[in-house]
Protein backbone atom coordinates (compact mmCIF):
# COMPACT_ATOMS: atom_id res chain seq x y z
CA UNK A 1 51.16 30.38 31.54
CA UNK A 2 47.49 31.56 32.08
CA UNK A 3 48.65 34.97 33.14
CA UNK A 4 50.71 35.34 30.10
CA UNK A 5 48.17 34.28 27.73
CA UNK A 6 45.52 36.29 29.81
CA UNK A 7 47.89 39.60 29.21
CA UNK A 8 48.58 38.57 25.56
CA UNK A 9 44.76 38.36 24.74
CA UNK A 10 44.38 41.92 27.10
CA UNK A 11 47.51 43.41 24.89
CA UNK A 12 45.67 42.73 21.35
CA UNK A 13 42.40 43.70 22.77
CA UNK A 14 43.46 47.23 23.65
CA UNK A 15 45.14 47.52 20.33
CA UNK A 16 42.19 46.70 18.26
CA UNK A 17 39.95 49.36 20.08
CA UNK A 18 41.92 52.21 18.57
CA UNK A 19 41.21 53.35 15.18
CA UNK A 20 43.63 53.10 12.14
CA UNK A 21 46.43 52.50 13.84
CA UNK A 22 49.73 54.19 12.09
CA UNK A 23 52.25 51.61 11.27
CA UNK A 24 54.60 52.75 13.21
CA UNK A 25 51.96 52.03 16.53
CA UNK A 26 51.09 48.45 14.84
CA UNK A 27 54.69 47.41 15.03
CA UNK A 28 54.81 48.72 18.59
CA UNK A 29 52.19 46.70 19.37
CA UNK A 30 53.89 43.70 17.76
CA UNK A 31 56.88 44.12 19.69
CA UNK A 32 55.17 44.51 22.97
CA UNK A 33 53.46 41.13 22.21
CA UNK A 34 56.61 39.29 21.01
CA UNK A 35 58.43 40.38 23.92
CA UNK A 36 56.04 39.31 26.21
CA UNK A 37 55.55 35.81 24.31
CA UNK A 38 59.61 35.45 24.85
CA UNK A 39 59.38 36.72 28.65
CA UNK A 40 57.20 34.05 28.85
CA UNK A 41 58.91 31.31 27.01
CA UNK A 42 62.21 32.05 29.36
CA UNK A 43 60.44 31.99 32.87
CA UNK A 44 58.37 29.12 31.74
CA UNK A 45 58.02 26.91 35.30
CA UNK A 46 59.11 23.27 35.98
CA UNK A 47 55.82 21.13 35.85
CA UNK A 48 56.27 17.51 36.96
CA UNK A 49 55.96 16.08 33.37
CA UNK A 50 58.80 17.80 32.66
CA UNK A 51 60.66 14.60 32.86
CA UNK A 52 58.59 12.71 30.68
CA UNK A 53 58.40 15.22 27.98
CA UNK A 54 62.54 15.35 27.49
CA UNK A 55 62.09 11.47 27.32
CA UNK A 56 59.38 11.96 24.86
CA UNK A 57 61.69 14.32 22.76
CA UNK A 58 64.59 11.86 23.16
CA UNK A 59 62.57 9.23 22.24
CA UNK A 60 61.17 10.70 18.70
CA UNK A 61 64.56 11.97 18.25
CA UNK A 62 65.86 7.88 18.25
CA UNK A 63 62.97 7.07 16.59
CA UNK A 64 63.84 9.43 13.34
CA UNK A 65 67.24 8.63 13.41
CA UNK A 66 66.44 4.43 13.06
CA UNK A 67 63.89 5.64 10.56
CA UNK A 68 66.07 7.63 8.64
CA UNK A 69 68.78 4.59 9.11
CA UNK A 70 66.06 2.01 7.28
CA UNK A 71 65.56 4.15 4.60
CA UNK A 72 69.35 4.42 3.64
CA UNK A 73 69.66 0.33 4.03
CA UNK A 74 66.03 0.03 1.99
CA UNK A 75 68.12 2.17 -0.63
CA UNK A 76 71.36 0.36 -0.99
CA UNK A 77 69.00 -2.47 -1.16
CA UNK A 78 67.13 -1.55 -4.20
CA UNK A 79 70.15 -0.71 -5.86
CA UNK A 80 72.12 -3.91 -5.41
CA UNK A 81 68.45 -5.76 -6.73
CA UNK A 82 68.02 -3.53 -9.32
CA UNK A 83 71.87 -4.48 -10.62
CA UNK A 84 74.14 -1.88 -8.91
């Protein structure tokens, strides 16, 4: 993770020492940096919270859905009171 970031940050700073760049050199530049953000997204390494963060994700995901659930009883609710 540091290394990527460390060769992101070194990948911009070369590219802002040139002059005008051409845009044909600017979107080289972009792709160099988007490829390595997505190298580094697919060999990102198993940490040991790894575990608890796909709970945490599960976790919000349940939470949304019973949120979203309420809001579709709190609905038919106010219709029936208000004479549906």
């Amino acid at each position: 993770m540091i290394r990527t970031a460390a060769l992101a940050v070194a990948v911009l700073a070369l590219a802002a020492c040139g002059g005008t760049p051409s845009d044909s050199q600017a979107d080289a530049d972009k792709a160099a940096a988007d490829r390595a953000a997505e190298q580094a997204a697919a060999k990102k390494q198993k940490t040991v919270f790894d575990d608890q963060l796909k709970a945490l994700d599960k976790a919000k995901g349940v939470e949304k859905q019973l949120q979203d659930d309420k809001e579709k009883r709190d609905e038919e609710l106010q219709k029936q009171e208000n004479g549906g």
